[in-house]
Protein backbone atom coordinates (compact mmCIF):
# COMPACT_ATOMS: atom_id res chain seq x y z
CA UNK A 1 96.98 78.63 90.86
CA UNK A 2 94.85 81.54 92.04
CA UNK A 3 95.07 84.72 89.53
CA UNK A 4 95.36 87.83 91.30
CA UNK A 5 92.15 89.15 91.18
CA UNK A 6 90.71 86.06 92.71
CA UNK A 7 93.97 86.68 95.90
CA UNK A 8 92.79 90.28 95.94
CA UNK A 9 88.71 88.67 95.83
CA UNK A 10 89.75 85.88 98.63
CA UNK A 11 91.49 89.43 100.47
CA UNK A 12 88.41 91.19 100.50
CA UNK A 13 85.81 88.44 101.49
CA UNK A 14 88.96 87.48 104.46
CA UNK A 15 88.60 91.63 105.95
CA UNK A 16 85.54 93.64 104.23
CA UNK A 17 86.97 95.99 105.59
CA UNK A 18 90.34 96.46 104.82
CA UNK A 19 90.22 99.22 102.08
CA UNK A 20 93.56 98.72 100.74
CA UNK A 21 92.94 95.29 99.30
CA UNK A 22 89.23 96.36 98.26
CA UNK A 23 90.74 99.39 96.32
CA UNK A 24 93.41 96.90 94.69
CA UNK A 25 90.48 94.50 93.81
CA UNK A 26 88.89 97.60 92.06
CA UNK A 27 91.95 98.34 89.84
CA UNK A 28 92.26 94.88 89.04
CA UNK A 29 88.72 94.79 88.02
CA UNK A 30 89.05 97.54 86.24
CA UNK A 31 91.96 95.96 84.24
CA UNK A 32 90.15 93.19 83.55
CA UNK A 33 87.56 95.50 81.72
CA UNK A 34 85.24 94.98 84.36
CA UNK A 35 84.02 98.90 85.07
CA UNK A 36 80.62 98.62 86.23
CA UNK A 37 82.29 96.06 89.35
CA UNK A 38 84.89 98.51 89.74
CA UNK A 39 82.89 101.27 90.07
CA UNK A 40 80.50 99.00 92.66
CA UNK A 41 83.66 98.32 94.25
CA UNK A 42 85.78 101.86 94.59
CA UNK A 43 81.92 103.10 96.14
CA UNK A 44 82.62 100.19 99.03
CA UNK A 45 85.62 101.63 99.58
CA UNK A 46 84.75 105.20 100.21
CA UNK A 47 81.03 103.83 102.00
CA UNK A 48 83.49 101.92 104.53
CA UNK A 49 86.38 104.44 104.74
CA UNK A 50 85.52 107.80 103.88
CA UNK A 51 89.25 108.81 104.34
CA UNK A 52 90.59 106.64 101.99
CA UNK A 53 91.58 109.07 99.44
CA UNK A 54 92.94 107.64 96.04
CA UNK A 55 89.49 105.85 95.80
CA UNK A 56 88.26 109.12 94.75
CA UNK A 57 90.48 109.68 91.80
CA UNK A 58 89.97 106.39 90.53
CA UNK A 59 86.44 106.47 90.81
CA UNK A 60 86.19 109.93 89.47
CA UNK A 61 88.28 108.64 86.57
CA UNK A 62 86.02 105.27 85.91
CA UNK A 63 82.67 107.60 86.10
CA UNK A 64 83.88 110.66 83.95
CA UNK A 65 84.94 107.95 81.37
CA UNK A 66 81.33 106.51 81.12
CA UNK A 67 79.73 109.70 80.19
CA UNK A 68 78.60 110.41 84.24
CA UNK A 69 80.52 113.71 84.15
CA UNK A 70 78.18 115.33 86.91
CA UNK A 71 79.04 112.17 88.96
CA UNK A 72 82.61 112.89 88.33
CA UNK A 73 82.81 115.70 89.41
CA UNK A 74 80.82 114.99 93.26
CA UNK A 75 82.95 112.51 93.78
CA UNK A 76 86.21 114.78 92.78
CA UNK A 77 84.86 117.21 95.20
CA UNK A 78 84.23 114.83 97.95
CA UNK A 79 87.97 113.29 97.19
CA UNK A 80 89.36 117.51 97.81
CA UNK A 81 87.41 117.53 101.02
CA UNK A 82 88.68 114.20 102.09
CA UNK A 83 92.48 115.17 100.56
CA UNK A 84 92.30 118.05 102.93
CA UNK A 85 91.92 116.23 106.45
CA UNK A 86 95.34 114.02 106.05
CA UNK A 87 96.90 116.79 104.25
CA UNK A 88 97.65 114.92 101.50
CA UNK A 89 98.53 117.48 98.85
CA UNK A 90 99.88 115.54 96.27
CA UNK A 91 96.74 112.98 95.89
CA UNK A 92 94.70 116.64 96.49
CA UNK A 93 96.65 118.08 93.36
CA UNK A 94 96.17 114.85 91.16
CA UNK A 95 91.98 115.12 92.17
CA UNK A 96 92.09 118.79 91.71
CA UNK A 97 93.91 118.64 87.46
CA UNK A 98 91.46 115.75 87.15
CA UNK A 99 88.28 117.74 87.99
CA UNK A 100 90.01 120.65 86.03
CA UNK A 101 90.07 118.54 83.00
CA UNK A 102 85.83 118.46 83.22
CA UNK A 103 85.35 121.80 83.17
């Protein structure tokens, strides 16, 4: 029986392109303790779909807790600007506290 991070890996390798199960992949990497993949990963994600907006957050999140505050904080700003094209306020306002919380 597959484990779920090899589903999500099968997912991915299936559609490249499908950000939704690339961006699940990444969490469950992340879980898994495996931050530097995650990180490669959630930078796929927003590389292939610039629009898809909680990869920011995460990503944000993964780099500010590995000391790369400066790289936090680009990709926080990046995730605002691409918040603001889908009006997506409430994934704006959870990127916005986060990049408040750097400062």
């Amino acid at each position: 029986m597959k484990t779920r991070r090899q589903m999500l890996e099968d997912f991915v390798a299936q559609d490249p392109n499908d950000s939704f199960s690339r961006y699940a992949f990444a969490l469950e990497l992340e879980k898994e303790g495996r931050e530097l993949e995650a990180i490669q990963q959630l930078q796929e994600v927003i590389a292939r779909d610039p629009n898809y907006v909680p990869a920011y957050y995460h990503l944000g999140r993964l780099l500010a807790r590995r000391g790369q505050i400066e790289d936090a904080r680009a990709v926080y700003r990046q995730g605002l600007d691409a918040a603001a094209a889908p009006d997506d306020q409430r994934t704006r306002g959870e990127i916005q506290e986060a990049l408040d919380m750097l400062d």
